[in-house]
PDB file of N, CA and C in Angstrom:
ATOM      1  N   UNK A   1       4.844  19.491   7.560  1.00  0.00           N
ATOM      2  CA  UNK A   1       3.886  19.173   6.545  1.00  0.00           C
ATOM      3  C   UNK A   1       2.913  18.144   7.104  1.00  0.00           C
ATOM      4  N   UNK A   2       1.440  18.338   7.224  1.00  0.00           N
ATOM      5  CA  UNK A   2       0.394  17.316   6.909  1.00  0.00           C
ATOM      6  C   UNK A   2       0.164  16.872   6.132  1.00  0.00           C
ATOM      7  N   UNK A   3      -1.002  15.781   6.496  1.00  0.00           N
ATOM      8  CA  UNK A   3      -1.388  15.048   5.271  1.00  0.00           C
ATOM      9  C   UNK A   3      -2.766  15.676   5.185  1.00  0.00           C
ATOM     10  N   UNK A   4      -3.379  15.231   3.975  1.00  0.00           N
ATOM     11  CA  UNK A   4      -4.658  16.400   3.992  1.00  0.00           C
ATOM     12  C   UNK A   4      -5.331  15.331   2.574  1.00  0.00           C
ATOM     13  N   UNK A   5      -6.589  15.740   2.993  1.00  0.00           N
ATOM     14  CA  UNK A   5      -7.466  14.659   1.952  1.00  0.00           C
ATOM     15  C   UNK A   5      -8.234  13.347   2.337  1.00  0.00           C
ATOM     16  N   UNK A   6      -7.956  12.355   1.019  1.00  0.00           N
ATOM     17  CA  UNK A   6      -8.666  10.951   1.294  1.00  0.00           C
ATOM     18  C   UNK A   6      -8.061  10.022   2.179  1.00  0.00           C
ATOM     19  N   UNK A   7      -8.842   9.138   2.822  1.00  0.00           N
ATOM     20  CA  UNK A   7      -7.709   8.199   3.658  1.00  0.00           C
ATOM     21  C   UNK A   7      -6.870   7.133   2.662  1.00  0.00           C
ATOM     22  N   UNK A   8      -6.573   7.086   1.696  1.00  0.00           N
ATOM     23  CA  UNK A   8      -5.545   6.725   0.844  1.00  0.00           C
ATOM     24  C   UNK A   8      -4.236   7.541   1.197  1.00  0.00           C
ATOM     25  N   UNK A   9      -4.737   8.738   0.571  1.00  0.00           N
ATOM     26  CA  UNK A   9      -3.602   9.959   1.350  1.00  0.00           C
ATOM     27  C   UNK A   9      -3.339  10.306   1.943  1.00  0.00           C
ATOM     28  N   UNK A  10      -3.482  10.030   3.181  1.00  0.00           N
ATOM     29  CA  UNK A  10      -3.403  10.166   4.300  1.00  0.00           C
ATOM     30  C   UNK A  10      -2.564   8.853   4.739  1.00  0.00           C
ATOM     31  N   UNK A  11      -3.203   7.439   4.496  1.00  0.00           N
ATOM     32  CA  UNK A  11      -2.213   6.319   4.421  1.00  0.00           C
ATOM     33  C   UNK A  11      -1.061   6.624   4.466  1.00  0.00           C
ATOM     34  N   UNK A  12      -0.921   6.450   3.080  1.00  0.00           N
ATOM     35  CA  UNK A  12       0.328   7.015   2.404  1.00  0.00           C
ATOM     36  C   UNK A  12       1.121   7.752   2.858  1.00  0.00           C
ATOM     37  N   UNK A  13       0.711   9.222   2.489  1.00  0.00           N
ATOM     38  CA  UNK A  13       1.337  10.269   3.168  1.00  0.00           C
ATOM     39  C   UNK A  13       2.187  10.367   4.334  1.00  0.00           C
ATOM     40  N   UNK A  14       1.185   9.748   5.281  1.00  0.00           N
ATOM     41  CA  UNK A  14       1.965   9.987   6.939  1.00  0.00           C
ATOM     42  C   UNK A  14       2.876   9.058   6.837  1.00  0.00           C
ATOM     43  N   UNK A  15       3.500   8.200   6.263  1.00  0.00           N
ATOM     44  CA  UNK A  15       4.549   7.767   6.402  1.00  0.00           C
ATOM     45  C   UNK A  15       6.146   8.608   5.744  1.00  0.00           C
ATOM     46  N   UNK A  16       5.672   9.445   5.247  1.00  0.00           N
ATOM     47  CA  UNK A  16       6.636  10.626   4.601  1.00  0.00           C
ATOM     48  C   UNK A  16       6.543  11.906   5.272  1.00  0.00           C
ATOM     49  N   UNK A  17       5.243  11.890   6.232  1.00  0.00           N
ATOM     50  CA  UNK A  17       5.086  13.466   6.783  1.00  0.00           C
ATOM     51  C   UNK A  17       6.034  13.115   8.418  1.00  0.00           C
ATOM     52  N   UNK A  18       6.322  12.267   8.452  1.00  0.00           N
ATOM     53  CA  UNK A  18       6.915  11.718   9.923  1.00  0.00           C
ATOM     54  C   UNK A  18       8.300  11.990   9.823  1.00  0.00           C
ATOM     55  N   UNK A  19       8.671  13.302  10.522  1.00  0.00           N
ATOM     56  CA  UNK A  19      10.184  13.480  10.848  1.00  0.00           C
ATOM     57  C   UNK A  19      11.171  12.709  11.096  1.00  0.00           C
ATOM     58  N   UNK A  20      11.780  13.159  10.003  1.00  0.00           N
ATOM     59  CA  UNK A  20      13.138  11.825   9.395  1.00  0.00           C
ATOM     60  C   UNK A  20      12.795  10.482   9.042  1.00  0.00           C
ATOM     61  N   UNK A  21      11.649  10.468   8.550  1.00  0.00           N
ATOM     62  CA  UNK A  21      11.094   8.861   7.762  1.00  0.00           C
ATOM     63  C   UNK A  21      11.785   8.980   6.608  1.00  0.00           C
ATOM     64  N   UNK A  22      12.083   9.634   5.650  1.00  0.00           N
ATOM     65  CA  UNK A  22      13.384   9.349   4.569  1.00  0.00           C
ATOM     66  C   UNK A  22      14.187   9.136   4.878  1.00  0.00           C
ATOM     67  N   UNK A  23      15.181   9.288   5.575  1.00  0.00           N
ATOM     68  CA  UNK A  23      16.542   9.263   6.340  1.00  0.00           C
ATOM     69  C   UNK A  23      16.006   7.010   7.094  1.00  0.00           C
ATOM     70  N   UNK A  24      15.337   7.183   7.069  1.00  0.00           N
ATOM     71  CA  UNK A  24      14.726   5.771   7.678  1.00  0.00           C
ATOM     72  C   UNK A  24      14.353   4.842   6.206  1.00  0.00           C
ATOM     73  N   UNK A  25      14.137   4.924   5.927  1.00  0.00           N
ATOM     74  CA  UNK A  25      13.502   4.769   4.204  1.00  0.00           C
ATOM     75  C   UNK A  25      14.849   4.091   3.117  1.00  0.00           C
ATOM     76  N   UNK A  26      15.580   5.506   3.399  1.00  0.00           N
ATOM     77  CA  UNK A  26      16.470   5.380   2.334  1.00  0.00           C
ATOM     78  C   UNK A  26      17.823   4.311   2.809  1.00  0.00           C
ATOM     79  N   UNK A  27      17.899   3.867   3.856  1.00  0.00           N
ATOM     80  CA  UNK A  27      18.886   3.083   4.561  1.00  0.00           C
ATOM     81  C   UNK A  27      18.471   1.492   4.160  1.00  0.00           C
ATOM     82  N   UNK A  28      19.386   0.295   3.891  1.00  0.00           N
ATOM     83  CA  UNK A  28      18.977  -0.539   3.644  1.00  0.00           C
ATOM     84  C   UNK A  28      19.304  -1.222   5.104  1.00  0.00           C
ATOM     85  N   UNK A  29      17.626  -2.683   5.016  1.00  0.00           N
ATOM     86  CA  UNK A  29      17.809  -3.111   6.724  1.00  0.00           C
ATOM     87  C   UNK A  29      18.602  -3.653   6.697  1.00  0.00           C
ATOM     88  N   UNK A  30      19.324  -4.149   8.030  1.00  0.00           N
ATOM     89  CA  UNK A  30      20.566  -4.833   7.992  1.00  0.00           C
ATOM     90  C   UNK A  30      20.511  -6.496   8.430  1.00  0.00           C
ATOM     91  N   UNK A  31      18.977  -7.030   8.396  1.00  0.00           N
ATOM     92  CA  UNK A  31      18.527  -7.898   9.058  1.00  0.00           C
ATOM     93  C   UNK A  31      17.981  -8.785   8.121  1.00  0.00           C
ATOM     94  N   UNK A  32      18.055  -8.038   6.373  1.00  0.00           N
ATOM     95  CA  UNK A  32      17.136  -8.699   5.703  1.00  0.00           C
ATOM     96  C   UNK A  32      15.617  -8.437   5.468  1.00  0.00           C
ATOM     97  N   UNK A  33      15.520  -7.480   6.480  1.00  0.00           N
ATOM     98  CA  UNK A  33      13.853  -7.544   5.977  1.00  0.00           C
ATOM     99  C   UNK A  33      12.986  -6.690   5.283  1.00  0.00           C
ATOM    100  N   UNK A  34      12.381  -6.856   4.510  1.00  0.00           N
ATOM    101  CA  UNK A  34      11.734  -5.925   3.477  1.00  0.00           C
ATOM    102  C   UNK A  34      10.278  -5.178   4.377  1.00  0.00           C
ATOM    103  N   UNK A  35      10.742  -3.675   3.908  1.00  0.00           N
ATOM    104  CA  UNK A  35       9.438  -2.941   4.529  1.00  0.00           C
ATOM    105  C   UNK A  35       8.636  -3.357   3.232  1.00  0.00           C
ATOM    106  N   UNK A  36       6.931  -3.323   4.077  1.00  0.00           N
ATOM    107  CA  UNK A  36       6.288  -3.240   3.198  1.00  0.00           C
ATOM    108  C   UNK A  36       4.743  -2.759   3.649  1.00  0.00           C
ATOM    109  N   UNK A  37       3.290  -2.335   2.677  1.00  0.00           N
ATOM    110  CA  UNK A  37       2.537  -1.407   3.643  1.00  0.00           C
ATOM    111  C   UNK A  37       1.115  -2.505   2.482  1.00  0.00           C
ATOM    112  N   UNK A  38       0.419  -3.197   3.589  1.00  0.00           N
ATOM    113  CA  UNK A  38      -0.516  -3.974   3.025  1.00  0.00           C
ATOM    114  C   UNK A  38      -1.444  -2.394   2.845  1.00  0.00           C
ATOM    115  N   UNK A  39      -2.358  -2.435   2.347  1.00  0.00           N
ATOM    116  CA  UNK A  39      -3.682  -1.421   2.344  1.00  0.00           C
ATOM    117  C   UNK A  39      -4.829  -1.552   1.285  1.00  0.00           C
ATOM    118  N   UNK A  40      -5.543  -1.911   2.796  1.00  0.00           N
ATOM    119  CA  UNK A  40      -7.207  -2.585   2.332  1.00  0.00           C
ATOM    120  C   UNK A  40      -8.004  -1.469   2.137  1.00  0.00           C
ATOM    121  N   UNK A  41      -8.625  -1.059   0.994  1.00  0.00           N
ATOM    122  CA  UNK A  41      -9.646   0.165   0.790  1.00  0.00           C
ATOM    123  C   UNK A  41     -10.490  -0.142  -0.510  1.00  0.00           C
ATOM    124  N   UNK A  42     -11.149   0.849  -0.578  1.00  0.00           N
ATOM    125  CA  UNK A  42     -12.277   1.000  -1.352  1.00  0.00           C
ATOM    126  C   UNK A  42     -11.319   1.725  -2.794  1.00  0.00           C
ATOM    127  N   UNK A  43     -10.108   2.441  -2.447  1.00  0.00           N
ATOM    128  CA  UNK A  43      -9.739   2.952  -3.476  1.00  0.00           C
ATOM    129  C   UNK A  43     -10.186   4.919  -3.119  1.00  0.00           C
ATOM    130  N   UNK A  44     -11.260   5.104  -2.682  1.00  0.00           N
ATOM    131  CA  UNK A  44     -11.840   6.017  -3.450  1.00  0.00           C
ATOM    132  C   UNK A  44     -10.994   7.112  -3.150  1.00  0.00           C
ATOM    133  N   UNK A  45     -10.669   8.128  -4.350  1.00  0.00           N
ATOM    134  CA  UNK A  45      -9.635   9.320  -4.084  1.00  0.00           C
ATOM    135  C   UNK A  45     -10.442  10.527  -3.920  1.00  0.00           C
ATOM    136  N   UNK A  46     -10.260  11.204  -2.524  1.00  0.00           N
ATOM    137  CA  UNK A  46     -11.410  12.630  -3.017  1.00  0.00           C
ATOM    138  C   UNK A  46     -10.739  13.976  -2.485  1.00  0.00           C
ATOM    139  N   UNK A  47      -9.795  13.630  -2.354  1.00  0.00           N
ATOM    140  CA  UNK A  47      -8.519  14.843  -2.081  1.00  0.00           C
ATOM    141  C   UNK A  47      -7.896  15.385  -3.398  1.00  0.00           C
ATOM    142  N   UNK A  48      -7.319  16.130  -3.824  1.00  0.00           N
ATOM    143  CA  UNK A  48      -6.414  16.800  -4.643  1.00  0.00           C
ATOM    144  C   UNK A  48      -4.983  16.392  -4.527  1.00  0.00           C
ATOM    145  N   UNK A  49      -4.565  15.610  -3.723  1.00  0.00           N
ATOM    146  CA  UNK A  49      -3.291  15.136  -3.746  1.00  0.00           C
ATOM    147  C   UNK A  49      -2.876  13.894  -4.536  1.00  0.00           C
ATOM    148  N   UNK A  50      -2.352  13.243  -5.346  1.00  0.00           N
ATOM    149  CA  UNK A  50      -2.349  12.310  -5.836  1.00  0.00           C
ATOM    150  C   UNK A  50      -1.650  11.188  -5.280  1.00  0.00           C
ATOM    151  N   UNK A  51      -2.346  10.557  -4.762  1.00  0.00           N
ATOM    152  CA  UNK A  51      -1.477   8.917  -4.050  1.00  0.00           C
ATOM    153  C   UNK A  51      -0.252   8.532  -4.878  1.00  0.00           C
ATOM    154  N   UNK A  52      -0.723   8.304  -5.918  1.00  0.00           N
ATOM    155  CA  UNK A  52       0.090   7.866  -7.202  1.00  0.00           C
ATOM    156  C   UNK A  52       1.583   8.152  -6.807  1.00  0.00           C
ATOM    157  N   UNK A  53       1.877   9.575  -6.514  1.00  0.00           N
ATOM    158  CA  UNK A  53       3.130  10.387  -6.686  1.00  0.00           C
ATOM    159  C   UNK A  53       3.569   9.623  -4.791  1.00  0.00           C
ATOM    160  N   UNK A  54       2.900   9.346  -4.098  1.00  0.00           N
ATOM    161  CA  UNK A  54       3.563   9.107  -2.402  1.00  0.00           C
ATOM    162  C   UNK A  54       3.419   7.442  -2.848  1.00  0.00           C
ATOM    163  N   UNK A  55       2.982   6.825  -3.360  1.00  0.00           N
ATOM    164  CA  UNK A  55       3.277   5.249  -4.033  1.00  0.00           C
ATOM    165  C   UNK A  55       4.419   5.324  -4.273  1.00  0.00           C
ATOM    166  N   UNK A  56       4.802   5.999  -5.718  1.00  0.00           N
ATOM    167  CA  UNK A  56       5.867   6.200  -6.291  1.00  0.00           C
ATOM    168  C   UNK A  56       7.214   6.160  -5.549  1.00  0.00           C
ATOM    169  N   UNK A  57       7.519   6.905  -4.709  1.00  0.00           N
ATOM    170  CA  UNK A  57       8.058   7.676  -3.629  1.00  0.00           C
ATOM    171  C   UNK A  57       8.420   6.555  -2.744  1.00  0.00           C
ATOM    172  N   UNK A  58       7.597   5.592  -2.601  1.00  0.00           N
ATOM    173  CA  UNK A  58       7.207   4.663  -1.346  1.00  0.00           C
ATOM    174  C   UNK A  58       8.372   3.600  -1.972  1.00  0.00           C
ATOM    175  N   UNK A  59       7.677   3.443  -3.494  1.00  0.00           N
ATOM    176  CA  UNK A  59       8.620   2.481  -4.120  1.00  0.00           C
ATOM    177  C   UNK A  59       9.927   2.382  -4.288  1.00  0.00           C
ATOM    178  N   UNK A  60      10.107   3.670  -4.616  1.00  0.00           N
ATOM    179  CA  UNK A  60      11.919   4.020  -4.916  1.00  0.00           C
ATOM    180  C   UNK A  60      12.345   3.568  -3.354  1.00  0.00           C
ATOM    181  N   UNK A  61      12.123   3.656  -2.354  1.00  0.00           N
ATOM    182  CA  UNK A  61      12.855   3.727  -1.278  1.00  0.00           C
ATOM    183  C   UNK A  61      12.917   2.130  -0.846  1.00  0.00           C
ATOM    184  N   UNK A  62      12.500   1.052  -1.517  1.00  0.00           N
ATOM    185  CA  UNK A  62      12.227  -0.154  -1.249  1.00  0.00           C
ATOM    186  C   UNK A  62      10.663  -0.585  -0.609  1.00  0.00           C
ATOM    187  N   UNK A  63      10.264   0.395  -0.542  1.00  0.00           N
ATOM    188  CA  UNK A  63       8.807  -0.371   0.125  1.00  0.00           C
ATOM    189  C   UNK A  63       7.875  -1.213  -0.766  1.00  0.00           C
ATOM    190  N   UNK A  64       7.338  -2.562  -0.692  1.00  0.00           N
ATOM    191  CA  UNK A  64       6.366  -3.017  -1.183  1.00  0.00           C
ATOM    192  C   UNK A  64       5.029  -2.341  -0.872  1.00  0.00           C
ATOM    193  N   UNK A  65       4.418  -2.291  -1.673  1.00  0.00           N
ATOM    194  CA  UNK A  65       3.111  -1.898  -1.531  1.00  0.00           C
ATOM    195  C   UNK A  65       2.350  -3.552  -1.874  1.00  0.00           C
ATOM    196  N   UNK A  66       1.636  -4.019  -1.278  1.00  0.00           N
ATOM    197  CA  UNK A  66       0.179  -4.869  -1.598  1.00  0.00           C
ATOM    198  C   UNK A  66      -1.042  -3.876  -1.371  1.00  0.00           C
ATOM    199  N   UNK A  67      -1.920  -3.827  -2.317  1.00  0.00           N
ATOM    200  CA  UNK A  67      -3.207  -3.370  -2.131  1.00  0.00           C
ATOM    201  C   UNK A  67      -4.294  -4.316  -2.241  1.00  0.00           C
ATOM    202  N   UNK A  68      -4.954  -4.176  -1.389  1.00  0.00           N
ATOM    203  CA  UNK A  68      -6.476  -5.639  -1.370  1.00  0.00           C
ATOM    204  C   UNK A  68      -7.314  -4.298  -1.645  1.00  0.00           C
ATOM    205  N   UNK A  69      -8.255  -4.617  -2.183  1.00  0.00           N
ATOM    206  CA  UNK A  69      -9.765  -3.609  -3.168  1.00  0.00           C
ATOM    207  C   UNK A  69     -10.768  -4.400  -2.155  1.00  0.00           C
ATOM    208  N   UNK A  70     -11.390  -3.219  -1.121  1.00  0.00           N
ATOM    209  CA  UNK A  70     -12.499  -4.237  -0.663  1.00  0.00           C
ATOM    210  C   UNK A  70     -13.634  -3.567  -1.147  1.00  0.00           C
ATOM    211  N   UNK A  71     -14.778  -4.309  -1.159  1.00  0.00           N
ATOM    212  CA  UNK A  71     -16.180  -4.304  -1.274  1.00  0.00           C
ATOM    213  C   UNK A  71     -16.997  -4.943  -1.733  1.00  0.00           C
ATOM    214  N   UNK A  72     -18.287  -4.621  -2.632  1.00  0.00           N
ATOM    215  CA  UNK A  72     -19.444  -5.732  -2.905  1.00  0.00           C
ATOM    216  C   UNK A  72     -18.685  -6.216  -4.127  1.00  0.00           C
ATOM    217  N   UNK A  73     -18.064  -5.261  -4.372  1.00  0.00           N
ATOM    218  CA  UNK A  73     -17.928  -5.859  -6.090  1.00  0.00           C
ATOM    219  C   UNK A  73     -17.064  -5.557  -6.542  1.00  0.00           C
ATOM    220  N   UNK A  74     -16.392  -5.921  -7.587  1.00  0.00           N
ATOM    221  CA  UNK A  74     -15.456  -5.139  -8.208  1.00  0.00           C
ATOM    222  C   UNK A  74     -15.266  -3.771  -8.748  1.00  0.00           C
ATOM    223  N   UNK A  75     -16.780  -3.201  -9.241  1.00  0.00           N
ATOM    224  CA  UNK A  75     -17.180  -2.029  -9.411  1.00  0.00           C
ATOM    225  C   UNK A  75     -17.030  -1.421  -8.333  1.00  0.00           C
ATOM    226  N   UNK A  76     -17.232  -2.004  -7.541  1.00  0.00           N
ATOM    227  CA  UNK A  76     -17.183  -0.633  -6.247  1.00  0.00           C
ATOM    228  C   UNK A  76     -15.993  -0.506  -5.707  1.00  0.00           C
ATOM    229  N   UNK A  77     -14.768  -0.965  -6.408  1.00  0.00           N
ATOM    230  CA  UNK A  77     -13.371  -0.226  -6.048  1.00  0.00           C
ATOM    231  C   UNK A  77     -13.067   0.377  -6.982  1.00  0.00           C
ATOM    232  N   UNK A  78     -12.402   1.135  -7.021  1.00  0.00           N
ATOM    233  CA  UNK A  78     -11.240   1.738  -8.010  1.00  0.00           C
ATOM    234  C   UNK A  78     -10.313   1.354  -8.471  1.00  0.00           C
ATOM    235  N   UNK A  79     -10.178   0.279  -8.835  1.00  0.00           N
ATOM    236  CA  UNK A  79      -9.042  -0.538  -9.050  1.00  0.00           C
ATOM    237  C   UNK A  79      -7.589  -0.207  -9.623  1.00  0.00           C
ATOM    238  N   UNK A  80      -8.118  -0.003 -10.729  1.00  0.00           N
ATOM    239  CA  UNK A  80      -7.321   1.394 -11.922  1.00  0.00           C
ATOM    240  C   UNK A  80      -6.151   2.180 -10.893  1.00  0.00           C
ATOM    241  N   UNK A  81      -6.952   2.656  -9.784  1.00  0.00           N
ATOM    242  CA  UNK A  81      -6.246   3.898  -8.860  1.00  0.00           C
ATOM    243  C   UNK A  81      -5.692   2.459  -8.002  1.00  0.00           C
ATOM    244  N   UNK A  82      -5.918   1.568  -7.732  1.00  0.00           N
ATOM    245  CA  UNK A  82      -4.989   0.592  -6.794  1.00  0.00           C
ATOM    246  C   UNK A  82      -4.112   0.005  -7.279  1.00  0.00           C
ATOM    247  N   UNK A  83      -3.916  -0.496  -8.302  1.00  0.00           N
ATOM    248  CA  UNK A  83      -3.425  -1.267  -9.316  1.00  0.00           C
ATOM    249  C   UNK A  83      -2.158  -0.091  -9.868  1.00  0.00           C
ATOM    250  N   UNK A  84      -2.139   0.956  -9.756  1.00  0.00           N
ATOM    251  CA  UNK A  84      -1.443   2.037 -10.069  1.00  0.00           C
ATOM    252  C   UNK A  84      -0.536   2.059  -8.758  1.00  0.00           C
ATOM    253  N   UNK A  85      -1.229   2.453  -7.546  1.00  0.00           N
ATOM    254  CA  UNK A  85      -0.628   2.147  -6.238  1.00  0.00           C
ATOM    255  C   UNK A  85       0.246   0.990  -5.640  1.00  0.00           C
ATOM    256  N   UNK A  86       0.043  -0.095  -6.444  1.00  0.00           N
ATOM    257  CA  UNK A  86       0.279  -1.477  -5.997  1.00  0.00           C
ATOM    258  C   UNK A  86       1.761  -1.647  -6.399  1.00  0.00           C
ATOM    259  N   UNK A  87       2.701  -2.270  -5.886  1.00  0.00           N
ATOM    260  CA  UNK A  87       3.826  -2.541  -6.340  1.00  0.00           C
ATOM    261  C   UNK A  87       3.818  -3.909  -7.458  1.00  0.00           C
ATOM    262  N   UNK A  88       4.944  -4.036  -8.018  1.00  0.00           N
ATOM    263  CA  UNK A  88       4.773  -5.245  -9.250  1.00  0.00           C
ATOM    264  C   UNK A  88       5.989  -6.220  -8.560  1.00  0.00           C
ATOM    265  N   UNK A  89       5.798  -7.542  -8.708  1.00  0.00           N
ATOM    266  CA  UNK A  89       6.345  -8.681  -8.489  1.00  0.00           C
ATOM    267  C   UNK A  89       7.596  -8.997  -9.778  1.00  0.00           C
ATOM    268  N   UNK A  90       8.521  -9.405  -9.398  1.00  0.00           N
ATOM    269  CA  UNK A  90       9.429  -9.809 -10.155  1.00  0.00           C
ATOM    270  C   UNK A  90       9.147 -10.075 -12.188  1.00  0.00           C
ATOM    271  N   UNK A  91       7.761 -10.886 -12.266  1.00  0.00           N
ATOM    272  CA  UNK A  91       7.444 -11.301 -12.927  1.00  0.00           C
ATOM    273  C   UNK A  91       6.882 -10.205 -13.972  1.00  0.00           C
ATOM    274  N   UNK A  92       6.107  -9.156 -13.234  1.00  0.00           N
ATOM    275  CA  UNK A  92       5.617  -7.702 -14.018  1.00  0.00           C
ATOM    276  C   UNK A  92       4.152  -8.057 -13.312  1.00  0.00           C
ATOM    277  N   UNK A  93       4.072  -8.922 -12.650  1.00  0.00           N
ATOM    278  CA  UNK A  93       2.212  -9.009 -12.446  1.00  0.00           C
ATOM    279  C   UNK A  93       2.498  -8.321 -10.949  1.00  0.00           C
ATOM    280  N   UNK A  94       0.791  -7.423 -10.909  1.00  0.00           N
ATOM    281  CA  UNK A  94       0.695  -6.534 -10.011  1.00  0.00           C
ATOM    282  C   UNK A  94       0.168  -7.051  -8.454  1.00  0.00           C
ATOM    283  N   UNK A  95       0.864  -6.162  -7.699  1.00  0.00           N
ATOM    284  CA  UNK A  95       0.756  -7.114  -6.277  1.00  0.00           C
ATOM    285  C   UNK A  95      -0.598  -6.439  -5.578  1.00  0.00           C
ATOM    286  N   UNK A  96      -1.880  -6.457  -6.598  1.00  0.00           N
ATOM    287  CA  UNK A  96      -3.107  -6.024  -6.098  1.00  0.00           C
ATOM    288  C   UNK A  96      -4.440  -7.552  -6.453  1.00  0.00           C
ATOM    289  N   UNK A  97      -5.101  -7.268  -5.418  1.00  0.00           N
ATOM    290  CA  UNK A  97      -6.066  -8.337  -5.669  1.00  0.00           C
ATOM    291  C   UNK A  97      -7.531  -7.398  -5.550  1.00  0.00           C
ATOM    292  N   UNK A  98      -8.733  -7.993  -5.678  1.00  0.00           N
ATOM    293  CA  UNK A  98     -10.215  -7.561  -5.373  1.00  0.00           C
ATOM    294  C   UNK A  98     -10.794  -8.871  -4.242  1.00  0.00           C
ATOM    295  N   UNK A  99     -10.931  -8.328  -2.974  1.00  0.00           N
ATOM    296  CA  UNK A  99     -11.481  -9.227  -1.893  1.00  0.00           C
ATOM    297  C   UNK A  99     -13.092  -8.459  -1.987  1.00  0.00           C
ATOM    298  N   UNK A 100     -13.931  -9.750  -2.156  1.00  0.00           N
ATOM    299  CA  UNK A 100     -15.302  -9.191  -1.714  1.00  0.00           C
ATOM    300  C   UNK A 100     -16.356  -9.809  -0.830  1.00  0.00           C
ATOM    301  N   UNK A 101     -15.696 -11.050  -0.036  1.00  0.00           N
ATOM    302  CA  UNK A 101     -15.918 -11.502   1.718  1.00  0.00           C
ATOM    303  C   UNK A 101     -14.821 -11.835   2.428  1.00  0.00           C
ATOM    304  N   UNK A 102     -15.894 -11.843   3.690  1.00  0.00           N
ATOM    305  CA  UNK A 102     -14.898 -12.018   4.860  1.00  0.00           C
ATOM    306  C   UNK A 102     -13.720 -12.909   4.882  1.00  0.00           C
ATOM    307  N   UNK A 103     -14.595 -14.172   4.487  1.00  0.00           N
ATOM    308  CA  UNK A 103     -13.241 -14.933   4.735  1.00  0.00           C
ATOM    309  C   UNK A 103     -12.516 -15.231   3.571  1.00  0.00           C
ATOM    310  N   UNK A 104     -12.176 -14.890   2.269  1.00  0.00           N
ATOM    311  CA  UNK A 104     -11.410 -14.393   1.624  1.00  0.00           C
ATOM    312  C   UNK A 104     -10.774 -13.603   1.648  1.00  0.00           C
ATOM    313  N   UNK A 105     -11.122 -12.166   2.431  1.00  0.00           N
ATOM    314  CA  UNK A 105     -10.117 -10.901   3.231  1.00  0.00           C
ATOM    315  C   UNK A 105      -9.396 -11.678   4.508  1.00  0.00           C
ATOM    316  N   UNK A 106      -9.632 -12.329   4.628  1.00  0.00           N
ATOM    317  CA  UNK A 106      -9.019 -12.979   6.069  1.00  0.00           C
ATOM    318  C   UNK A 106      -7.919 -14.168   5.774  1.00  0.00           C
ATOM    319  N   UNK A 107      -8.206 -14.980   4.615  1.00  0.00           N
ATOM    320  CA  UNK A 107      -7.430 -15.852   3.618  1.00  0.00           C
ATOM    321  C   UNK A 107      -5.900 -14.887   3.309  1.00  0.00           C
ATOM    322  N   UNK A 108      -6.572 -14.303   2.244  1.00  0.00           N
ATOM    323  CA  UNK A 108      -5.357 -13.302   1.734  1.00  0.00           C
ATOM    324  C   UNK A 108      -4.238 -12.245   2.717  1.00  0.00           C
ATOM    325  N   UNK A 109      -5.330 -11.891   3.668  1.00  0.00           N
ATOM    326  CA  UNK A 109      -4.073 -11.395   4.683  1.00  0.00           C
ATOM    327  C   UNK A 109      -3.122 -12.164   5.546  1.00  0.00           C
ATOM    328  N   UNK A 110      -4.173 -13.630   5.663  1.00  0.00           N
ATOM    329  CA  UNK A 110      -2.908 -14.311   6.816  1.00  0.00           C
ATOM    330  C   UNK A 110      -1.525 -14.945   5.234  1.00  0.00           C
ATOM    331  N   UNK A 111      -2.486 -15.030   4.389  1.00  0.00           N
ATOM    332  CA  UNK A 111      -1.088 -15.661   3.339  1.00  0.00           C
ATOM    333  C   UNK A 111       0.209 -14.137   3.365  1.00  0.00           C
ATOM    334  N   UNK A 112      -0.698 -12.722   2.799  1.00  0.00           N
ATOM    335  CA  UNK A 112       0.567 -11.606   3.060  1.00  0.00           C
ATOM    336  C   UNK A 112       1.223 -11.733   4.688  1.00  0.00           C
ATOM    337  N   UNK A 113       0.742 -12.080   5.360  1.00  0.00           N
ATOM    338  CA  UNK A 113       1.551 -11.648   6.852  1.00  0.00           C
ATOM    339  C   UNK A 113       2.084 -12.861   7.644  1.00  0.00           C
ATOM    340  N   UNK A 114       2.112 -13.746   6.627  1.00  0.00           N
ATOM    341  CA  UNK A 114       2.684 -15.493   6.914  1.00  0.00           C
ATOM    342  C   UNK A 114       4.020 -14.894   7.161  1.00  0.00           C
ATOM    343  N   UNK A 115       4.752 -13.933   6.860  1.00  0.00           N
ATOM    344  CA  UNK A 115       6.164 -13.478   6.961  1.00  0.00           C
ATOM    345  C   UNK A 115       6.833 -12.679   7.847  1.00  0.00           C
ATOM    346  N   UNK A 116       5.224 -12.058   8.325  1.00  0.00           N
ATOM    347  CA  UNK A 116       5.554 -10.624   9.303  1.00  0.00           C
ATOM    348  C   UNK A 116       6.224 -11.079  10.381  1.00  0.00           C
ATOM    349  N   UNK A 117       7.022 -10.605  10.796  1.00  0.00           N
ATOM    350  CA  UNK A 117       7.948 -10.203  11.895  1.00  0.00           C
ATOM    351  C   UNK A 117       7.865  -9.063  12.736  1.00  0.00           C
ATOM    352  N   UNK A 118       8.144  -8.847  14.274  1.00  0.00           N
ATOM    353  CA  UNK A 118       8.618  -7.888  14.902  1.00  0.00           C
ATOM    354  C   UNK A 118      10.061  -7.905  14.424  1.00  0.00           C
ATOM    355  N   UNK A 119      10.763  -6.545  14.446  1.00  0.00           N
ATOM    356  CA  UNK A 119      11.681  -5.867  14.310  1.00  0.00           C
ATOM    357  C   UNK A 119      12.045  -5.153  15.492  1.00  0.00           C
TER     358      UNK A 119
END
């Protein structure tokens, strides 16, 4: 199976179209560490596949999703469609933001990847 469509879906996707990535997925790490898939976009969906349903999918298996919304404005993401995508924090609030400069996109990613690790 490919992935086929928007680069949302395609994101997404190829992490499920990759032979034996469930079998990888569904195992808990033994190290403690939480997968998780930052993804900076515009949002825009123009494929027929629905992200929504490979989010979903992403979630059950433990993955965090963060989504950052980039562009001029808030209008010019889709938010709705990220915010849907986005995983939720303990609390119920959604782990999506709207970045619309540089160094606010550059702020917010070093705070998400203050944690990252090689594995």
């Amino acid at each position: 199976m490919t992935a086929t469509g928007n680069p949302v879906t395609k994101a997404l996707s190829g992490i499920f179209f990759e032979p034996g990535i469930d079998k990888c997925l569904s195992k808990k790490t033994t190290n403690g560490s939480t997968r998780r898939i930052i993804l900076l976009t515009d949002g825009e969906h123009l494929g027929d596949e629905n992200p929504i349903h490979i989010a979903i999918r992403l979630k059950k298996a433990g993955v965090i999703i963060d989504c950052i919304g980039i562009g001029g404005s808030p209008k010019d993401v889709d938010e709705r469609l990220l915010k849907q995508i986005a995983s939720r924090n303990s609390d119920d609030s959604i782990r999506y933001c709207f970045v619309g400069d540089q160094q606010k996109l550059l702020r917010k990613y070093q705070t998400l990847a203050h944690h990252i690790r090689a594995i």
